[in-house]
Protein backbone atom coordinates (compact mmCIF):
# COMPACT_ATOMS: atom_id res chain seq x y z
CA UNK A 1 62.38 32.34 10.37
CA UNK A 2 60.81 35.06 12.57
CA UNK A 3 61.42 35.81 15.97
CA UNK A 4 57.97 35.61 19.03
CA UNK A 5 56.83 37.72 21.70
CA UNK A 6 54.38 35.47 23.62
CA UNK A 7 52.16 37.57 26.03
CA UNK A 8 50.74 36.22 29.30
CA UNK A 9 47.15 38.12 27.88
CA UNK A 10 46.39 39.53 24.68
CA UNK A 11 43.27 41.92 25.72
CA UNK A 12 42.76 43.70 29.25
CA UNK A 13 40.13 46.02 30.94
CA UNK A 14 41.37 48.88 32.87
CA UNK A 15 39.22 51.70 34.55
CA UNK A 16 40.13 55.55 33.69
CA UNK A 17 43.39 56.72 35.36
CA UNK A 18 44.41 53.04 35.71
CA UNK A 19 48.22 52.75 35.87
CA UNK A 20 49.54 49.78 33.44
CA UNK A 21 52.80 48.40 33.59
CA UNK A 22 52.53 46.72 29.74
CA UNK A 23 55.67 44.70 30.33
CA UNK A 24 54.44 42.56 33.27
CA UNK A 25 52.54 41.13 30.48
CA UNK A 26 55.50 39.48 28.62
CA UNK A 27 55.95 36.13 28.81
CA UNK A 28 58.43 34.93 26.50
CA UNK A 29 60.88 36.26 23.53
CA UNK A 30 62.53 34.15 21.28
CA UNK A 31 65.16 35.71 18.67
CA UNK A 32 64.49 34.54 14.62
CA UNK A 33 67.44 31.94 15.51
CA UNK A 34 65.54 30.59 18.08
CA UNK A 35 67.03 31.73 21.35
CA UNK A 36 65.72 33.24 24.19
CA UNK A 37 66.06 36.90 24.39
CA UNK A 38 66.10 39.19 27.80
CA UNK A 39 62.09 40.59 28.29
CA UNK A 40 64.38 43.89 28.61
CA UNK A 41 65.18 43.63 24.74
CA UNK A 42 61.65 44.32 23.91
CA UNK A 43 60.70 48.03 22.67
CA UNK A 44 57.21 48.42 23.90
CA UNK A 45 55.24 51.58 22.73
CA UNK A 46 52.34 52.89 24.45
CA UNK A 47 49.43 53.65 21.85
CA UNK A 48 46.20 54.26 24.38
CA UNK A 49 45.29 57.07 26.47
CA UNK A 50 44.09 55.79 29.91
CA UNK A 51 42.66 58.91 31.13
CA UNK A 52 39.28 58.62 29.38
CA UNK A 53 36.91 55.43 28.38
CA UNK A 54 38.34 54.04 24.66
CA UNK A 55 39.86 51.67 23.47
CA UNK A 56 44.20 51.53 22.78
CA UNK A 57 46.81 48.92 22.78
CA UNK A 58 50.37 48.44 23.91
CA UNK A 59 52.81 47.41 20.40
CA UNK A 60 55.67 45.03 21.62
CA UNK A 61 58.64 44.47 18.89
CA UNK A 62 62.18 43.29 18.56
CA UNK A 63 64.43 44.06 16.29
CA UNK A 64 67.33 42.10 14.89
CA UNK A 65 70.57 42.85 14.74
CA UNK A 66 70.43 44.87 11.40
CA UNK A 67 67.64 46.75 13.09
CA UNK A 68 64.57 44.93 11.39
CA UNK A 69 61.92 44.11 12.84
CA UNK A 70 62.11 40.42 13.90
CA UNK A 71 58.35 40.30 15.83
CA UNK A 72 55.82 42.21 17.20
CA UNK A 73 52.67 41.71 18.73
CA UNK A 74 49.82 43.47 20.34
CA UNK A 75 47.92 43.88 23.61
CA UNK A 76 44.54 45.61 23.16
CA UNK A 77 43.36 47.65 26.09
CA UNK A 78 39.70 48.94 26.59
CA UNK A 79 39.48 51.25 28.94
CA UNK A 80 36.30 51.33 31.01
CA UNK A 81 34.50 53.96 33.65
């Protein structure tokens, strides 16, 4: 039984220099158990580089409490002129 990050979007556009807060994007986490989880919980690592046109994504996991990962997910970001 594995845990879910739900995301209110899974792919955005941004222009170049575009700030992005990636956890306004979270919508729900649920623990492999089942219970909801504070949006706080979630380690979110930045993999995109909004200061030129490209493509990049945000990676969103939890981890349980032996420090596995329980989910992860992804949003894509393109980044546009």
């Amino acid at each position: 039984n594995r845990g879910s990050i739900v995301l209110k979007e899974y792919l955005i556009y941004v222009h170049v220099g575009e700030e992005i807060s990636p956890s306004e994007y979270l919508e729900e986490v649920v623990d492999n158990e089942g219970n909801t989880i504070p949006l706080e919980s979630v380690i979110i690592t930045k993999q995109v580089d909004t200061s030129k046109p490209g493509t990049g994504q945000f990676r969103y996991e939890i981890k349980d409490k032996n420090g596995n990962v329980a989910a992860n997910t992804f949003l894509a970001v393109i980044v546009t002129e």
